[in-house]
C-alpha atoms as a PDB file:
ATOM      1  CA  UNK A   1      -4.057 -18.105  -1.415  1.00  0.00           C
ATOM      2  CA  UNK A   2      -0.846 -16.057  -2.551  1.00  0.00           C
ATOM      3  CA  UNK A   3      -0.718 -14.551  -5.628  1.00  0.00           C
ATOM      4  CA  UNK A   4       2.044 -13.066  -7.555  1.00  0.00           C
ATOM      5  CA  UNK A   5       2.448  -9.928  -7.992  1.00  0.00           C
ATOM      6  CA  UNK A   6       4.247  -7.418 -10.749  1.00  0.00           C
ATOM      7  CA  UNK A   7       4.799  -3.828 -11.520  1.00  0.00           C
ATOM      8  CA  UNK A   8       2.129  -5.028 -14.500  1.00  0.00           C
ATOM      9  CA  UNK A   9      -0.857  -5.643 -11.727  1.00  0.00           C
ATOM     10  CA  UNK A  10      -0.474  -2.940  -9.308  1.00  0.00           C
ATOM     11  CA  UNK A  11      -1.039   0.153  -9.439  1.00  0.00           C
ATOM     12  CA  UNK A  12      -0.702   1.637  -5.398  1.00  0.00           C
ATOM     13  CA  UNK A  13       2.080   0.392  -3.158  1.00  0.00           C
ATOM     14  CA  UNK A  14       2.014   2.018   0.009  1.00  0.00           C
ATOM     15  CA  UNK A  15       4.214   1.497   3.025  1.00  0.00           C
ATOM     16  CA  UNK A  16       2.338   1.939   6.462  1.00  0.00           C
ATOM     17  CA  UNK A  17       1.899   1.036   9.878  1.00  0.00           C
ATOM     18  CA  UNK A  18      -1.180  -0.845  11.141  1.00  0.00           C
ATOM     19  CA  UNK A  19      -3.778  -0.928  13.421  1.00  0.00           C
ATOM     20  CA  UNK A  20      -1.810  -3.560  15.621  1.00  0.00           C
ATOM     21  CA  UNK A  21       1.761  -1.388  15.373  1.00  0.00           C
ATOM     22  CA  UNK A  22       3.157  -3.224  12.371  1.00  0.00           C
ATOM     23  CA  UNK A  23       5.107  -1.668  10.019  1.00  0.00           C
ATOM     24  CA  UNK A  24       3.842  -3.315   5.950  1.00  0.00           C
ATOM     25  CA  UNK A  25       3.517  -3.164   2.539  1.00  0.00           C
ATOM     26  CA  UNK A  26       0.312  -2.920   0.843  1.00  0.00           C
ATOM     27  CA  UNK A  27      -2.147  -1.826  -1.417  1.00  0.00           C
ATOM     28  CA  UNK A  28      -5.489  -0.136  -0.870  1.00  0.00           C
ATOM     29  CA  UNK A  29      -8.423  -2.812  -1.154  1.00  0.00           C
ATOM     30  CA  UNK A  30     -10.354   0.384  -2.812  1.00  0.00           C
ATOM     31  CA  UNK A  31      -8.774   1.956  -5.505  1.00  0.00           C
ATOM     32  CA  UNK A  32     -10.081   4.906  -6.057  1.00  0.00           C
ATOM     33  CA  UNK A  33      -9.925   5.734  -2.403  1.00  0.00           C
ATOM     34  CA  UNK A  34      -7.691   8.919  -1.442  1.00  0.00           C
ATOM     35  CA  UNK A  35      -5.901   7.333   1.442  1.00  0.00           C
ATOM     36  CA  UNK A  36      -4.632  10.744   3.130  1.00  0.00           C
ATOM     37  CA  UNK A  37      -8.385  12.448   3.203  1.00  0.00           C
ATOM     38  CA  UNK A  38      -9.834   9.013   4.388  1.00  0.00           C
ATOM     39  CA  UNK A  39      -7.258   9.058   7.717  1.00  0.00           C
ATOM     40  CA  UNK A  40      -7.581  12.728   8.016  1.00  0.00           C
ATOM     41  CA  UNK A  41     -11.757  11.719   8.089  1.00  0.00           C
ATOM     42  CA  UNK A  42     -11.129   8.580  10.299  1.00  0.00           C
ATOM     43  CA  UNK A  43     -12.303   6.415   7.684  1.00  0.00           C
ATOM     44  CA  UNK A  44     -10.671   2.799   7.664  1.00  0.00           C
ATOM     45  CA  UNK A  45      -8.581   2.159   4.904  1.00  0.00           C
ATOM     46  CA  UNK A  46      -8.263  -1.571   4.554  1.00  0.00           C
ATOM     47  CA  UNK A  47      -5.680  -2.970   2.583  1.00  0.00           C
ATOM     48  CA  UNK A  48      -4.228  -6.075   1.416  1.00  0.00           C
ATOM     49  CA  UNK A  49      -0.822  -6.837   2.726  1.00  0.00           C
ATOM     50  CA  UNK A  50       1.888  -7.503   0.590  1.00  0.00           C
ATOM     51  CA  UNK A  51       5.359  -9.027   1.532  1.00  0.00           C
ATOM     52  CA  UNK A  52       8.816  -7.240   0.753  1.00  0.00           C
ATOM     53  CA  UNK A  53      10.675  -5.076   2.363  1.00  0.00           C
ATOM     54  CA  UNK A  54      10.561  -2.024   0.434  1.00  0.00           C
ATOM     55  CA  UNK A  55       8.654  -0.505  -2.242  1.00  0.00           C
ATOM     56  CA  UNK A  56      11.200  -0.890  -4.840  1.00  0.00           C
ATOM     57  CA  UNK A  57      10.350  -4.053  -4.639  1.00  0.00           C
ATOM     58  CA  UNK A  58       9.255  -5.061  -8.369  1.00  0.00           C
ATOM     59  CA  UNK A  59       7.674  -8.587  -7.502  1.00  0.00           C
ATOM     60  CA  UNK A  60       6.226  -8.493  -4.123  1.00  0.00           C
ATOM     61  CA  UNK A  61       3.964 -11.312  -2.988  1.00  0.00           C
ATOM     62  CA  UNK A  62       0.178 -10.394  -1.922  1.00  0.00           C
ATOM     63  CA  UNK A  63       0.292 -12.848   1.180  1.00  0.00           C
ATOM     64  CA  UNK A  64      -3.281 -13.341   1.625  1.00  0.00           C
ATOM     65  CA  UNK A  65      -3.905 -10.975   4.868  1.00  0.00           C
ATOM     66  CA  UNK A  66      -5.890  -7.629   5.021  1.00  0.00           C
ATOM     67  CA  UNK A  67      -5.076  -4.818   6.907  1.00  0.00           C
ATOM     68  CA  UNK A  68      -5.964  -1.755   8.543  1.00  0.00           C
ATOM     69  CA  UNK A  69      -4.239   1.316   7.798  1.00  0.00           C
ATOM     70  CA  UNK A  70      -3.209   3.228  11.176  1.00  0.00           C
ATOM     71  CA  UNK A  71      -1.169   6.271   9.956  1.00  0.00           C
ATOM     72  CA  UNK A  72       0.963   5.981   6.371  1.00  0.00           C
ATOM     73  CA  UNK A  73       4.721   6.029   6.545  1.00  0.00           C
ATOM     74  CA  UNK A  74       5.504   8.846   4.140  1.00  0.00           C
ATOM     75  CA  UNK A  75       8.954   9.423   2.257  1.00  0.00           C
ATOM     76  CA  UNK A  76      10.053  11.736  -0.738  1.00  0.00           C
ATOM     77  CA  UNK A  77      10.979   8.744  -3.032  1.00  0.00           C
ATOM     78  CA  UNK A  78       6.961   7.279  -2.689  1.00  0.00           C
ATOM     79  CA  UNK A  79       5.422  10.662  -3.796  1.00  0.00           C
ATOM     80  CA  UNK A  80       8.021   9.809  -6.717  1.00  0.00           C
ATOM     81  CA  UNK A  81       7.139   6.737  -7.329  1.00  0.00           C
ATOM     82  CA  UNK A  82       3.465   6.941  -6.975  1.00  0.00           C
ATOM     83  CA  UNK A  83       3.566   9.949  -9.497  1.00  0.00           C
ATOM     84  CA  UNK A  84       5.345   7.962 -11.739  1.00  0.00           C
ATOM     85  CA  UNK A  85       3.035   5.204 -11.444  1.00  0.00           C
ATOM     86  CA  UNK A  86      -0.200   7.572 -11.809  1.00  0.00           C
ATOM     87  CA  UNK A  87       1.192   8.773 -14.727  1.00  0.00           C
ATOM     88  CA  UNK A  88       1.987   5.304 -16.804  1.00  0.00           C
END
């Protein structure tokens, strides 16, 4: 099933690379999970995948696929964004 999603419903978009070598959107399956000290512990982060290209994507689509988080693809303007987020 694919569900809609807005800036309303999420609250952790993350752009990452996947077990298989994929580069893809999505957000953590657990929420309260602190996705850099999980990979740093080998602990699998599963995720569900989201389409869009790019985070500033407002009204990305969850497509219905789970993922496994490999290593995170990390840029200044996501720290920005996920602060900005955290602190709505």
């Amino acid at each position: 099933m694919i569900s809609k999603l807005t800036v309303e419903n999420w609250n952790r978009i993350i752009r990452f690379i996947s077990v298989d070598g994929r580069v893809l959107l999505g957000e953590p399956k657990d929420s309260s999970l602190d996705i850099g000290v999980a990979l740093v512990e080998d602990y699998k982060v599963e995720v569900y995948v989201l389409s869009g290209e790019h985070i500033w994507d407002l009204n990305v689509i969850r497509t219905g696929e789970e993922a496994v988080i490999k290593q995170v693809k990390i840029a200044a303007v996501v720290a920005v964004v996920c602060l900005h987020r955290s602190a709505a």
